[in-house]
Protein backbone atom coordinates (compact mmCIF):
# COMPACT_ATOMS: atom_id res chain seq x y z
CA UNK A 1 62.15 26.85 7.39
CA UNK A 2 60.06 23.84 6.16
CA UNK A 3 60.62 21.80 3.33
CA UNK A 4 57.99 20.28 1.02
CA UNK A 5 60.06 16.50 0.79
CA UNK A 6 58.80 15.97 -2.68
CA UNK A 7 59.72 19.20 -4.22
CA UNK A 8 63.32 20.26 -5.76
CA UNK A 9 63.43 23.02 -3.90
CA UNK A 10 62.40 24.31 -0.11
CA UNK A 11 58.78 25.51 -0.33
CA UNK A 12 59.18 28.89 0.36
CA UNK A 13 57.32 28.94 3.90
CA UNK A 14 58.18 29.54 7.36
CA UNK A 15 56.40 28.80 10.60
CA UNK A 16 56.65 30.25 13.80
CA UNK A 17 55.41 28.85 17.08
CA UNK A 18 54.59 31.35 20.09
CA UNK A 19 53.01 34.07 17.93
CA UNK A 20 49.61 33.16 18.97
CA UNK A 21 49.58 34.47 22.57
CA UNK A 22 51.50 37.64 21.87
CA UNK A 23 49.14 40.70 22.84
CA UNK A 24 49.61 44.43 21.73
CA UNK A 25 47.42 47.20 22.12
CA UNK A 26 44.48 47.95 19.69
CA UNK A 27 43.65 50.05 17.19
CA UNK A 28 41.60 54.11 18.36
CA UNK A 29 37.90 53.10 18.27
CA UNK A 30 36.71 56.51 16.25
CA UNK A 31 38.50 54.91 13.07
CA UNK A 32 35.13 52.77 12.49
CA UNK A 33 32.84 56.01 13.20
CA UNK A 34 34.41 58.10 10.97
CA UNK A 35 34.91 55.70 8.10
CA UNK A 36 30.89 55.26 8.99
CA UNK A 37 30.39 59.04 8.44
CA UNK A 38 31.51 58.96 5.08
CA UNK A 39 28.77 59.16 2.41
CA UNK A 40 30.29 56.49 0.45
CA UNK A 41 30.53 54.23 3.69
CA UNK A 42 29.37 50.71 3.47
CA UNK A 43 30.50 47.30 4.83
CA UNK A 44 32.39 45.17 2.13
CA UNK A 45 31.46 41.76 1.51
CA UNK A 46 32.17 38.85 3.39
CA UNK A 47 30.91 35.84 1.12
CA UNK A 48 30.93 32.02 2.37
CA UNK A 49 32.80 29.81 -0.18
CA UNK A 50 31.76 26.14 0.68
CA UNK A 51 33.62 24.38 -2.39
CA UNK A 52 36.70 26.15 -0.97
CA UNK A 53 36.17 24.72 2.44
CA UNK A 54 35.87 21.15 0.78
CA UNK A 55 39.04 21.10 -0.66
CA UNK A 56 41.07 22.82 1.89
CA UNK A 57 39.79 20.45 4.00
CA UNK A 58 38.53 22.95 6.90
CA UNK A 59 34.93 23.58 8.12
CA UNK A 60 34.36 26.90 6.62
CA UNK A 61 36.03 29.45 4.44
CA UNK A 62 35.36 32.97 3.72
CA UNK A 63 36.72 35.74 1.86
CA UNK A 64 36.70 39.18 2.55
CA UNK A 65 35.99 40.95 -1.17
CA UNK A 66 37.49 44.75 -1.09
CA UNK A 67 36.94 45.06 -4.66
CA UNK A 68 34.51 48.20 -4.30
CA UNK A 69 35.54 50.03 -0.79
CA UNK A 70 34.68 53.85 -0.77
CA UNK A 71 34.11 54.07 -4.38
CA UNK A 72 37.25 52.41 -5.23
CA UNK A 73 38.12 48.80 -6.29
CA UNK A 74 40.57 47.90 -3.60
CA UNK A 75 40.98 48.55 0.17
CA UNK A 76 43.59 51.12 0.39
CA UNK A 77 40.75 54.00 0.68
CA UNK A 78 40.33 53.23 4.16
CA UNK A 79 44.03 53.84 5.38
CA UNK A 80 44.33 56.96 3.10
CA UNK A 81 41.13 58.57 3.98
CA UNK A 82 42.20 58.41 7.52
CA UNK A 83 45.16 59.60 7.26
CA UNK A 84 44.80 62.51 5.26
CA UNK A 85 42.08 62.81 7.59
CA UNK A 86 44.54 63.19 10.76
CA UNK A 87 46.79 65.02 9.23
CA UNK A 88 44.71 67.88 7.56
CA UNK A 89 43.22 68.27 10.61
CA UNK A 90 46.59 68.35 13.15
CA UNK A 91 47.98 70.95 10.44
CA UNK A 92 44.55 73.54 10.90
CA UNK A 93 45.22 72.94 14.69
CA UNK A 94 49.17 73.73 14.39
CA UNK A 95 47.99 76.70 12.54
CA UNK A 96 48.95 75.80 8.85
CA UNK A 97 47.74 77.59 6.03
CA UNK A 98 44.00 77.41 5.24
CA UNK A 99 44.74 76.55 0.92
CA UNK A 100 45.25 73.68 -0.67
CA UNK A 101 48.32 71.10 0.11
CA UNK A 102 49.95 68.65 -1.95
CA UNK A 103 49.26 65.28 -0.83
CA UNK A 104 52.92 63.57 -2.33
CA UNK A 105 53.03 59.66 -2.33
CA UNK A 106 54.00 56.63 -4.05
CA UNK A 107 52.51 53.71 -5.07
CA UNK A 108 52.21 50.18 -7.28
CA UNK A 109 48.36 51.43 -8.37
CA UNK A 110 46.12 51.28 -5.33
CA UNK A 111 47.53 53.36 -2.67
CA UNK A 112 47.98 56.06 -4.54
CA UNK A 113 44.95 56.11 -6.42
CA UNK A 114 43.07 55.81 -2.79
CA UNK A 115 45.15 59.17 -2.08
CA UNK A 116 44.39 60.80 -5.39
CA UNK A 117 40.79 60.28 -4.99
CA UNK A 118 40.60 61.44 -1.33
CA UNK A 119 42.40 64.42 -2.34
CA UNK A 120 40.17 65.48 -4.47
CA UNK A 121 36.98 65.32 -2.44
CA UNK A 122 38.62 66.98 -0.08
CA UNK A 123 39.83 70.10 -2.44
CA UNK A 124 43.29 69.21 -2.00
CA UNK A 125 46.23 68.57 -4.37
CA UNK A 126 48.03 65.12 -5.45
CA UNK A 127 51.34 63.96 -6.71
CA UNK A 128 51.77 60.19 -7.23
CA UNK A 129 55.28 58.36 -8.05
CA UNK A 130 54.74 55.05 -10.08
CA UNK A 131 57.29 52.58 -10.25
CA UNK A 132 58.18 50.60 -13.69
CA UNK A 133 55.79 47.50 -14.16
CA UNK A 134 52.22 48.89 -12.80
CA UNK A 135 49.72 48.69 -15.68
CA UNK A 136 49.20 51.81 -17.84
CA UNK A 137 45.95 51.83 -17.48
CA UNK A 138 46.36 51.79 -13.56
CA UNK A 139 48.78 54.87 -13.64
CA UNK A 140 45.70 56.21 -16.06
CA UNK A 141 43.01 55.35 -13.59
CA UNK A 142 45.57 57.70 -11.13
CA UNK A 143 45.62 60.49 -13.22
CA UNK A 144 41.84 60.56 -14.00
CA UNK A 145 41.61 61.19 -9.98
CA UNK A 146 43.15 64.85 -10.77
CA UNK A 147 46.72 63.69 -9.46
CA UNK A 148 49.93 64.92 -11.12
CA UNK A 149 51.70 61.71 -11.60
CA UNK A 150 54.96 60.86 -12.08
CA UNK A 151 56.61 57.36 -13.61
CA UNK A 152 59.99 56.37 -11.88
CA UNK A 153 62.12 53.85 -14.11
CA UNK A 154 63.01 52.12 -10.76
CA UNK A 155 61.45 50.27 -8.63
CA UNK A 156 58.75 50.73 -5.48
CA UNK A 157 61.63 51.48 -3.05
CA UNK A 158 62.91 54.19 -5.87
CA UNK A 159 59.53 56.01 -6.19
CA UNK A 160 59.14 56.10 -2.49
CA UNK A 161 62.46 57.62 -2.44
CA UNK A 162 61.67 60.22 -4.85
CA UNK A 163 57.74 60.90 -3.41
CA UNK A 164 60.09 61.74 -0.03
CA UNK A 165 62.37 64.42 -1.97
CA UNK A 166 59.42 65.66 -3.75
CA UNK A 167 57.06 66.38 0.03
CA UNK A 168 60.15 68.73 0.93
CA UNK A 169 58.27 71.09 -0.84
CA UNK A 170 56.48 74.39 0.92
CA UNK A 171 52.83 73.00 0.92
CA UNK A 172 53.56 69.40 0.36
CA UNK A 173 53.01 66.58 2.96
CA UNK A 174 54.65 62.75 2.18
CA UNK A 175 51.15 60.50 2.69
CA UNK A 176 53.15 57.10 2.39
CA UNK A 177 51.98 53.46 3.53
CA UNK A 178 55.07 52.27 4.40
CA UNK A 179 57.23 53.74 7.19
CA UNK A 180 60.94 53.79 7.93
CA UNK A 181 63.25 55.52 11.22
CA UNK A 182 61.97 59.45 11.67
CA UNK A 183 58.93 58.58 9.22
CA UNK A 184 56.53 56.65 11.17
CA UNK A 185 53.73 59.15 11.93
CA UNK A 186 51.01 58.99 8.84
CA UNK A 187 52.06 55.31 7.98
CA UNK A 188 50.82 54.49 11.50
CA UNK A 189 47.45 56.57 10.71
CA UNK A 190 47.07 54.51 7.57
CA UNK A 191 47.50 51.10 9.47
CA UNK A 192 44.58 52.49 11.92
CA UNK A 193 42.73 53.12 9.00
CA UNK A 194 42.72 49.36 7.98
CA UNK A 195 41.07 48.72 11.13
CA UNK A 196 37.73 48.97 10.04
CA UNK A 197 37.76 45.99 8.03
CA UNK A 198 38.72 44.04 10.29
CA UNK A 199 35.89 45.21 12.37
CA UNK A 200 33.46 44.33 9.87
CA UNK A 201 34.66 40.66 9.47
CA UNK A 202 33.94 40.57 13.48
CA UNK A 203 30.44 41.56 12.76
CA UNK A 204 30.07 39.62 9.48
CA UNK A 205 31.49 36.27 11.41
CA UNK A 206 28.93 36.58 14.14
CA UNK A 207 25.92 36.83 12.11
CA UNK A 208 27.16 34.05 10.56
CA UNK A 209 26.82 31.89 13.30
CA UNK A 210 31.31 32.13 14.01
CA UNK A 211 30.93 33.86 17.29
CA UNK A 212 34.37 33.56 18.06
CA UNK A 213 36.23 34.47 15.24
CA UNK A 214 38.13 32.98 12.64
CA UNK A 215 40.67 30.13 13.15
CA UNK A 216 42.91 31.55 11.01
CA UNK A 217 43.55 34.42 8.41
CA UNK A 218 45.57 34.65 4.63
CA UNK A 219 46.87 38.17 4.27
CA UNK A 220 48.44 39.26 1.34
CA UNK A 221 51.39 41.24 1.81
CA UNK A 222 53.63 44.33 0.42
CA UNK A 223 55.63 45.91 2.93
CA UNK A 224 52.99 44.95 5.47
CA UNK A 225 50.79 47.85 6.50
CA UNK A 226 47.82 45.52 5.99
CA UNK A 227 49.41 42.96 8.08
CA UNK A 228 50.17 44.92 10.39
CA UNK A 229 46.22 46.27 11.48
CA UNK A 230 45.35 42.59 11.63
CA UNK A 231 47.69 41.57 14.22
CA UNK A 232 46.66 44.59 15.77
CA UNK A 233 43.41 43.86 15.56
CA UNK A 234 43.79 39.93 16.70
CA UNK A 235 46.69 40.19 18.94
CA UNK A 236 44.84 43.08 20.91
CA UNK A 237 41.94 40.45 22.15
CA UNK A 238 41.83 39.83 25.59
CA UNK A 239 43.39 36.34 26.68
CA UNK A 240 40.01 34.78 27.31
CA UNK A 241 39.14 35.01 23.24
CA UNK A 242 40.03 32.66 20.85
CA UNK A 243 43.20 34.02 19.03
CA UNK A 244 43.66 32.99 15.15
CA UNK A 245 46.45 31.88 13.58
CA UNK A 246 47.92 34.57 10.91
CA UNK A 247 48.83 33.77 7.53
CA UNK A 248 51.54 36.30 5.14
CA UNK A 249 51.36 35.85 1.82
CA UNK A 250 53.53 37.02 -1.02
CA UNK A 251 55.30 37.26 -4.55
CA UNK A 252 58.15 34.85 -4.82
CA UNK A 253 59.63 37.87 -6.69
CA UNK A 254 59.34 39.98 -3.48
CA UNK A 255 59.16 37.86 -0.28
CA UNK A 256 61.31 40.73 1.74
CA UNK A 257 58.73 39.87 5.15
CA UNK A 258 59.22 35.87 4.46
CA UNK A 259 63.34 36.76 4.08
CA UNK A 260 62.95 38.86 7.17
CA UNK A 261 61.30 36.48 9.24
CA UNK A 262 63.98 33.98 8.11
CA UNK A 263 66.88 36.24 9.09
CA UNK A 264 64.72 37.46 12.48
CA UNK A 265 65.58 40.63 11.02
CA UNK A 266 64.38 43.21 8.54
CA UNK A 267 66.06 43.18 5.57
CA UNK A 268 65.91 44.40 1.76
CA UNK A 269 65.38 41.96 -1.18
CA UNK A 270 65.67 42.90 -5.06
CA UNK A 271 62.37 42.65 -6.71
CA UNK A 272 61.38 41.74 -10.14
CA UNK A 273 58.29 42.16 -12.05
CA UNK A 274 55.40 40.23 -11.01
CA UNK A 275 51.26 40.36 -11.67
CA UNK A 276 50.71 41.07 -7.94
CA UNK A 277 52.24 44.70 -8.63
CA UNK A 278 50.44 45.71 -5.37
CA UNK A 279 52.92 43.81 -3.48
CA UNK A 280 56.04 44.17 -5.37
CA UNK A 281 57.86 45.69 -2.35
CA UNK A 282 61.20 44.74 -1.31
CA UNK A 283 61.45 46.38 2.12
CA UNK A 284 59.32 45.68 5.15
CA UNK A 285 58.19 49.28 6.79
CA UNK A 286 59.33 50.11 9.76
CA UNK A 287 56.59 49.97 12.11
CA UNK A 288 55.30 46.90 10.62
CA UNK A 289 58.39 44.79 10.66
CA UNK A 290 58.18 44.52 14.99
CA UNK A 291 53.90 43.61 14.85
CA UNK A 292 54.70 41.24 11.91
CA UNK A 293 57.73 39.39 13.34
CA UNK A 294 56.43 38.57 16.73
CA UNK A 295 52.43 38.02 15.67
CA UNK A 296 52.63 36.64 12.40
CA UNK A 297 52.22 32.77 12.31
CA UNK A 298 53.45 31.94 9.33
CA UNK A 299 54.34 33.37 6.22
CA UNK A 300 54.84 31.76 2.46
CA UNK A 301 55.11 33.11 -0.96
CA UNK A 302 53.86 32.27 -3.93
CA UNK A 303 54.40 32.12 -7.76
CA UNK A 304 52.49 34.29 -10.28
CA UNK A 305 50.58 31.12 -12.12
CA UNK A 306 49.46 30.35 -8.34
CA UNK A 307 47.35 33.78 -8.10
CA UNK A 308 46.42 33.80 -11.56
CA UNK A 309 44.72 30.25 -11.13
CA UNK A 310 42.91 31.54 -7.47
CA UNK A 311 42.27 34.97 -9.43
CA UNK A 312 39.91 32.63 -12.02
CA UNK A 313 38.57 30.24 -9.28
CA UNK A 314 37.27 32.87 -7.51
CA UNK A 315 36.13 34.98 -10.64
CA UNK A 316 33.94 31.14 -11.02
CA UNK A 317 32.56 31.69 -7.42
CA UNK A 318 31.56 34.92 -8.51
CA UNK A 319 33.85 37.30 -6.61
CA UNK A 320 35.97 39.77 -8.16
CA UNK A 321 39.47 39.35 -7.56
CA UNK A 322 42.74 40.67 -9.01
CA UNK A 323 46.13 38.56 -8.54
CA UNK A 324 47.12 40.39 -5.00
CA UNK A 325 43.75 39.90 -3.48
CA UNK A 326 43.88 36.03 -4.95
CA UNK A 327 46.85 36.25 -3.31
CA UNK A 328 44.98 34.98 -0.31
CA UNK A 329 43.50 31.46 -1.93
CA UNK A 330 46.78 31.05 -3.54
CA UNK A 331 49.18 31.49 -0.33
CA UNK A 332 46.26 28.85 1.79
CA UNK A 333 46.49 26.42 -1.12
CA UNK A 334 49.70 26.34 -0.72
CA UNK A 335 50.49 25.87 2.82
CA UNK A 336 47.83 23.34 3.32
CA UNK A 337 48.00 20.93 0.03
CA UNK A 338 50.55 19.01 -1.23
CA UNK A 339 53.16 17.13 0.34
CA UNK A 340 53.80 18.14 4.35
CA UNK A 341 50.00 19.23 4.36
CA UNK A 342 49.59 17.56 7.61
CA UNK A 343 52.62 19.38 9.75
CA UNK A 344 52.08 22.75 8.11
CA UNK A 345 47.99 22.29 8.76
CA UNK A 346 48.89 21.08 12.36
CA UNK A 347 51.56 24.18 12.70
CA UNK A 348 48.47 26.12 12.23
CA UNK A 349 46.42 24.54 14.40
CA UNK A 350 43.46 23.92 11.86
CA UNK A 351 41.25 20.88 11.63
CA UNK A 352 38.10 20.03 9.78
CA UNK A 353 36.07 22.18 11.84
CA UNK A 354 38.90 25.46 11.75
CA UNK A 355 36.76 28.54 10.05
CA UNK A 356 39.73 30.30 7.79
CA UNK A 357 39.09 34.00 6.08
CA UNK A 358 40.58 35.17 2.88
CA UNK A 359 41.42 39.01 2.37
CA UNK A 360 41.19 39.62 -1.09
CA UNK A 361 42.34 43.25 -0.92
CA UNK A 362 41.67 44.27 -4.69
CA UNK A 363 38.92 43.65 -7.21
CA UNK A 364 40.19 42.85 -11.04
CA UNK A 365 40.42 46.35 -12.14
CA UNK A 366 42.01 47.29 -9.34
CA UNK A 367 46.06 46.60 -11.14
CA UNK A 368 44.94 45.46 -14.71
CA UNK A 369 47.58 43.32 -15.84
CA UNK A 370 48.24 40.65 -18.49
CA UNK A 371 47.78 37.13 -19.44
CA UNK A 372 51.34 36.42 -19.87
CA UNK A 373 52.26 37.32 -16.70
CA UNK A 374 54.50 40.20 -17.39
């Protein structure tokens, strides 16, 4: 773990040499064609930030805004439509009953409103577990999508817990985004799903003159589902193709994939209540935790006042960005200013040339939350 030599305290950061050259196998191609299919369908922006590049001292920086995907101000819709997708359509071919299921899951506000709303295009039924500290007005935002929804005192391991007991039910089926041992089926769908952004930024880069890709990419992270499609989706290029360094970013209050890649295992961590409710997770899933430990670059976490200041420096550059999506700017900023810049930069391998993308997963009305911080 590095330190940051003027600080009183480790920077919360690891680095982890080797990553780059790991390969895996990539993501179905019919993800992007049906996601393509879909009335709603278009390509989120990828928007060129030049101040950004100026003071991160690299060549070029982007960021990948998901604050209106599918209808919906945050990515999520593109792993949920997929897999309820997948799974309505193995159940007709098992034979299941033609009516209506319940689509059970549970979620910190975007997930489950991403399920809620694909349920009800598709004439279906949804139940939604909310842990304590997502925004009333997100659980609202849920229930507006038709969704019975259901507020857990605990935390986001709790609710997942109970959305499990509740799917036991004749008719019900557990659509969850993170996975753990004997649930690993639909969580994988939902990672596939996340595929087609990454696709996009492919086509978005090269039309931008960035042929080969980006030198690296800041990924905000909850129990890594999101993180996990873009390792997929990097670590699955053939040899010959430039391969990008991969950047983790989380709460301070929930850094269970930095802990984890500390330990070299995965582990549990005890979350507290932070802005970035969309990643207040405090266990890796399951079929993340192997993509993230051996492609994953780096990781760091971050404070709350960090993404609230990227949240209004990117609201200045005009793109709409909620504290997990500024998540991004915030975990970059960190890992390449202040003191040990240089070693964590050249850890990277970035330069003044290096062409770095920020996922900014949510829009600002995505997990409304307020000032204070609470």
């Amino acid at each position: 773990m590095s330190d940051n030599a003027s600080s009183p305290r480790p920077l919360p950061w690891i680095a982890r040499p080797g990553a780059r050259p790991w390969r895996c196998a990539p993501a179905p191609a019919e993800v992007r064609g049906f996601h393509a299919a879909l009335p709603d369908y278009a390509p989120t922006p990828l928007t060129a930030l030049p101040s950004l590049a100026v003071e991160l001292g690299v060549g070029r920086v982007f960021v990948k805004d998901e604050s209106c995907r599918l209808g919906l101000p945050a990515f999520k819709a593109l792993g949920a439509s997929w897999a309820v997708h997948r799974t309505l359509a193995e159940r007709a071919a098992n034979g299941g009953e033609p009516g209506p299921v319940t689509l059970v899951t549970a979620t910190d506000g975007n997930h489950g409103r991403a399920v809620a709303r694909t349920a009800r295009r598709l004439g279906q039924h949804a139940h939604v577990f909310v842990p304590r500290g997502v925004h009333p007005r997100a659980v609202a935002a849920i229930a507006a999508e038709q969704a019975k929804v259901t507020e857990v005192p605990g935390a986001y391991d709790e609710a997942v817990r109970r959305a499990a007991e509740e799917a036991d039910a004749p008719d019900a089926v557990l659509v969850q985004d993170t996975a753990w041992p004997g649930y690993e089926r639909i969580p994988g769908w939902i990672v596939e799903g996340y595929s087609t952004l990454c696709a996009e930024i492919d086509e978005q880069l090269a039309a931008e003159g960035a042929v080969e890709g980006p030198d690296l990419v800041s990924i905000p992270v909850g129990v890594g589902s999101l993180a996990q499609a873009v390792v997929t989706h990097y670590r699955s290029r053939p040899f010959g193709r430039g391969a990008p360094a991969l950047l983790s970013v989380e709460p301070e209050s929930a850094a269970c994939v930095l802990e984890s890649l500390i330990l070299g295992e995965p582990v549990s961590v005890t979350t507290d209540d932070t802005t970035m409710a969309g990643l207040n997770c405090g266990t890796p899933s399951s079929i993340a935790w192997p993509f993230l430990h051996r492609g994953l670059d780096a990781a760091v976490a971050v404070p709350d006042a960090d993404s609230t200041r990227a949240a209004g420096d990117l609201a200045a550059l005009d793109v709409s960005s909620g504290p997990c999506g500024a998540a991004a700017l915030a975990g970059i900023r960190t890992v390449l200013t202040g003191a040990g810049a240089g070693a964590r930069r050249t850890a990277l391998g970035l330069d003044a040339t290096s062409v770095v993308v920020l996922l900014s997963t949510e829009g600002t009305s995505a997990n409304p939350h307020s000032t204070t911080g609470r």
